[in-house]
Each structure stands twice: as structure tokens, then as C-alpha cells.
Protein backbone atom coordinates (compact mmCIF):
# COMPACT_ATOMS: atom_id res chain seq x y z
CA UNK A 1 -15.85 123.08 370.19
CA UNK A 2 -19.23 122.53 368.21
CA UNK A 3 -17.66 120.04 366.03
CA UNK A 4 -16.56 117.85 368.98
CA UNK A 5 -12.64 118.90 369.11
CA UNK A 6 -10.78 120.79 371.37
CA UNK A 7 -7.55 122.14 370.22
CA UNK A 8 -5.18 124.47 372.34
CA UNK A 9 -1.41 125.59 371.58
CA UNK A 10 1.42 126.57 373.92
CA UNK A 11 5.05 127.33 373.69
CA UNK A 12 7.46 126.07 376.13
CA UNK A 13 11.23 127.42 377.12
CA UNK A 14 12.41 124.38 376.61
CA UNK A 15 13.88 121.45 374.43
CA UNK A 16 11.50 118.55 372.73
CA UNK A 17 12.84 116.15 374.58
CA UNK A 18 12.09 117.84 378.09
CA UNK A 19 8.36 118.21 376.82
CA UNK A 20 8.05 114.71 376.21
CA UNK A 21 9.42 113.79 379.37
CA UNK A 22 6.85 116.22 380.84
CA UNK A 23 4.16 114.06 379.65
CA UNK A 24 5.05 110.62 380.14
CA UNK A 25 7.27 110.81 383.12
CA UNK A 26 5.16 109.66 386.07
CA UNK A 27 6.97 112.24 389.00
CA UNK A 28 6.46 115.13 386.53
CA UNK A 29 2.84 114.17 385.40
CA UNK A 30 1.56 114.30 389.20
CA UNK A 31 3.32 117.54 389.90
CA UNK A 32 0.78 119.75 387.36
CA UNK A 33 -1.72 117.13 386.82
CA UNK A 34 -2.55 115.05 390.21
CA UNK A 35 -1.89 111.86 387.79
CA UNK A 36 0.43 108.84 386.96
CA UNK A 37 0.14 107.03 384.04
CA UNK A 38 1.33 103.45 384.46
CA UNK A 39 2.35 101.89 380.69
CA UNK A 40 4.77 101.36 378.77
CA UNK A 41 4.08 104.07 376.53
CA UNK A 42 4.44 101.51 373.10
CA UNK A 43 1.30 102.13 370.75
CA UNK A 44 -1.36 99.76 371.45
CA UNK A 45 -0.24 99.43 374.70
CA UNK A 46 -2.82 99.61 377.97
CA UNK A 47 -2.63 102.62 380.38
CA UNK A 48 -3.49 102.98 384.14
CA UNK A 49 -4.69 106.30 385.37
CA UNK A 50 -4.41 107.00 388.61
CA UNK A 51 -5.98 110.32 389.71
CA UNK A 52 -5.59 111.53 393.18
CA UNK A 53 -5.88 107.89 394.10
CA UNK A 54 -9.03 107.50 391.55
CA UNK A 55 -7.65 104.68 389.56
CA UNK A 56 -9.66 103.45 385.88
CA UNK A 57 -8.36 101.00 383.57
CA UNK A 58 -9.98 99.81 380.20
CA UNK A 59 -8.50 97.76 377.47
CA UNK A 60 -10.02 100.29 375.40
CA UNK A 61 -7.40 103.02 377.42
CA UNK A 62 -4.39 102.92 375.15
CA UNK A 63 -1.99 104.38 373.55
CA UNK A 64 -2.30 105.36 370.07
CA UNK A 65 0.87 106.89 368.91
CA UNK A 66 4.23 107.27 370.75
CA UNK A 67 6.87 109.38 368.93
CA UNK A 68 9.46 110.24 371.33
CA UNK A 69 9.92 114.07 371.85
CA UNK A 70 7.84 114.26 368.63
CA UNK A 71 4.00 113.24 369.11
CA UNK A 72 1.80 111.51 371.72
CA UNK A 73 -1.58 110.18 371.56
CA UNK A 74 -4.00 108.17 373.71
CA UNK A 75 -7.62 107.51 374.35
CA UNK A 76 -9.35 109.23 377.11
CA UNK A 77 -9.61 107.46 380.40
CA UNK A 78 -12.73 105.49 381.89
CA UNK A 79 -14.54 107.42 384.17
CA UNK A 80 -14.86 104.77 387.27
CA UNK A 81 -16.75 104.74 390.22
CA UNK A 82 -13.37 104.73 392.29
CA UNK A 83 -11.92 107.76 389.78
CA UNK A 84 -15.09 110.11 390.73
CA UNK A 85 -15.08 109.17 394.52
CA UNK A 86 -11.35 110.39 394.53
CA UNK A 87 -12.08 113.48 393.02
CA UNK A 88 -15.59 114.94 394.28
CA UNK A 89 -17.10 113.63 391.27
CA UNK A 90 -20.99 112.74 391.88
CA UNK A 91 -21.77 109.56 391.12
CA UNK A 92 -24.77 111.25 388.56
CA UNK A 93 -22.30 113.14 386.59
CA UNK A 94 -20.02 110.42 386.54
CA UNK A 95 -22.92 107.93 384.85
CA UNK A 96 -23.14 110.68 382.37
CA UNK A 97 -19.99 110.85 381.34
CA UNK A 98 -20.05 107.18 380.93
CA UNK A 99 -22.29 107.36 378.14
CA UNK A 100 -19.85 109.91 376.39
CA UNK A 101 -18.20 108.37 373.40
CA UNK A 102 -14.28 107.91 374.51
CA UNK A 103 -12.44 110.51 373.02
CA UNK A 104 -8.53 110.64 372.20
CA UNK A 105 -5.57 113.14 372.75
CA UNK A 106 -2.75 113.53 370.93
CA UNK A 107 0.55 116.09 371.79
CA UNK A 108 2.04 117.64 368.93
CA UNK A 109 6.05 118.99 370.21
CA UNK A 110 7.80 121.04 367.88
CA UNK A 111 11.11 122.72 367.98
CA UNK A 112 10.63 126.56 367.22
CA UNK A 113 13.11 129.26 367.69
CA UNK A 114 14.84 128.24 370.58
CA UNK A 115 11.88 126.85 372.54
CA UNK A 116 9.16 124.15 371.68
CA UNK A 117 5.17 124.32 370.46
CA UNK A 118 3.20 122.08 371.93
CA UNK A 119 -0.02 121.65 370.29
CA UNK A 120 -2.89 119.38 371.90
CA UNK A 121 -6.13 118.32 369.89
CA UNK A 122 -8.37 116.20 371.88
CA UNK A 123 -11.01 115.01 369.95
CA UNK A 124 -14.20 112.44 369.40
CA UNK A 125 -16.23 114.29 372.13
CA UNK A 126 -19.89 114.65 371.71
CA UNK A 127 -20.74 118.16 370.77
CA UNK A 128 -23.78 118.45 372.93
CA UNK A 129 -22.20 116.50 375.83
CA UNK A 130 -20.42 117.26 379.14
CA UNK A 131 -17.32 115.68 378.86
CA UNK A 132 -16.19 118.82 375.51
CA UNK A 133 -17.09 121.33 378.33
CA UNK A 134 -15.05 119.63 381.12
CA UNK A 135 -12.14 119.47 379.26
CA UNK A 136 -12.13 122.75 377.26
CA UNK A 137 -11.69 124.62 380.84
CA UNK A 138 -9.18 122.18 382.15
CA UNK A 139 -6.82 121.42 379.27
CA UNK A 140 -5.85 125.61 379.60
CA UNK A 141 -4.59 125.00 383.03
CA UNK A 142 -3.31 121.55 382.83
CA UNK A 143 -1.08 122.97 380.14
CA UNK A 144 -0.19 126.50 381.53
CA UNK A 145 1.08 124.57 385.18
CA UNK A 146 3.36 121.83 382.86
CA UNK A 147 4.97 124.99 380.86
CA UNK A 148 5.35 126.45 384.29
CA UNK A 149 6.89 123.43 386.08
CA UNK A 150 9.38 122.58 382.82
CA UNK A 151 10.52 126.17 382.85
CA UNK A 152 10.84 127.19 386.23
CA UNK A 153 10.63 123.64 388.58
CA UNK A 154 7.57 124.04 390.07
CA UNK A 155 3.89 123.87 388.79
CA UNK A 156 0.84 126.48 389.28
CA UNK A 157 -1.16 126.24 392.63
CA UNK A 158 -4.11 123.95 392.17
CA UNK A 159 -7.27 125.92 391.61
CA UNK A 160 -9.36 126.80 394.97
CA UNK A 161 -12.02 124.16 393.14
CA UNK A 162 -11.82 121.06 391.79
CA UNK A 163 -10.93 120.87 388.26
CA UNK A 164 -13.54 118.05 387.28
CA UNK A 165 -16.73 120.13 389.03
CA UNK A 166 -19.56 119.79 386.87
């Protein structure tokens, strides 16, 4: 993490194509991860995040690279006054991360024996910032409840506390 990149590997019982599907598909995204993406998922392309009812829209909140079953990649959302009100953000730590550079995430699926490697490097984070710190504790879970919901049909419990404390 000192060099601003935070890179985590799973591997899934399941096909490529059910990974990807996983990640863009708006009924599975808000089982494990509370969100819905609305875009058209075409590089360039602007997305809508709507967490828990805290929505945030940018033009700079796009995707990057869209591979089907193959690789995904956007930039990281806009933390808005509406996104940190829906999830028990403060509106100081939510000014902070404001002033984080925007980072970027990109999904690596891989067919491997049988199952599939999914690889995620988010990157672009200030070493010395929040934001790295934030996200290397969530991305563990956010991952661990999708391989859970693709294999079995239903995603880990949400954590007693909010994922975005800080």
C-alpha cells in the first residue's frame, strides 16, 4: 500500500462469464455491495453510483476498459454530500476524501482450472491519505461476499459496522 496501490486476488467456482456478470449486473452488484451502477458499461462511458441511496455522479466517473468476462476498469466514484449522508459518512471525513486524487479499479477474470481468478488492482491513491486505508479493509470483504453469492446464491452478512467508518 505505500506506493498508492491496492492489489488483492481471489478465485471463484465459477465460469468468466458469471464473474463479469457479478460485477456489472445491477441486482447482483447490490446483493454483496449495497450498490448499482447505472451505465452502459462502453469505455469512456459515465457511471452513476448509487450507494444505499447515496447517489454521486462526475463526468470524471467512467469507465476505462470493458472487456466482457475478460477485464473491467473504472475510476473511483465522487464522494458527495448525498453519498456520505446515506452511509454514516461525516461530512469532515467526507471533505477529506474530496481532496484525494480519484483513483481507478480495474478486474482482471481469468479462467484457471475449472474455476476463475479474479484479480483487482485499485490504484492512484495517495499513499499518506485516507481513502488507500478505506479501501484496503473493504475491497477483502466486498470480494469474499461476491465469491460467496456467485457460488452459493447468497452473499456474506453485512458487517455489524459500516464499511466506510473512518
Amino acid at each position: 500500500m505505500k506506493n498508492g496501490t491496492i492489489t488483492y486476488t481471489t478465485y471463484i467456482n465459477t465460469t468468466p462469464e458469471h464473474v463479469w456478470q457479478g460485477l456489472t449486473d445491477p441486482e447482483l452488484t447490490v446483493q454483496y455491495w449495497g450498490m448499482r451502477f447505472e451505465t452502459d458499461w462502453k469505455p469512456g462511458s459515465e457511471m452513476l453510483w448509487d450507494e444505499r441511496g447515496g447517489r454521486s455522479a462526475d463526468p470524471e466517473q467512467v469507465v476505462l476498459d470493458s472487456t466482457p468476462h475478460r477485464r473491467l476498469a473504472y475510476t473511483w466514484h465522487t464522494f458527495t454530500p448525498e453519498w456520505a449522508k446515506a452511509l454514516g459518512v461525516s461530512e469532515n471525513l467526507r471533505a477529506e476524501l474530496a481532496t484525494e486524487p480519484r483513483t481507478q479499479v480495474a478486474f482482471d477474470i481469468e479462467p484457471t482450472g475449472g474455476m476463475t481468478r479474479l484479480t483487482v488492482v485499485h490504484d492512484g491513491f495517495d499513499p499518506d491519505g485516507v481513502m488507500i486505508g478505506m479501501c484496503s479493509g473493504t475491497w477483502p470483504l466486498l470480494l469474499s461476499s461476491l465469491k460467496t453469492l456467485l457460488e452459493t446464491g447468497t452473499p456474506l452478512p453485512e458487517p455489524d459496522a459500516p464499511v466506510h467508518e473512518g
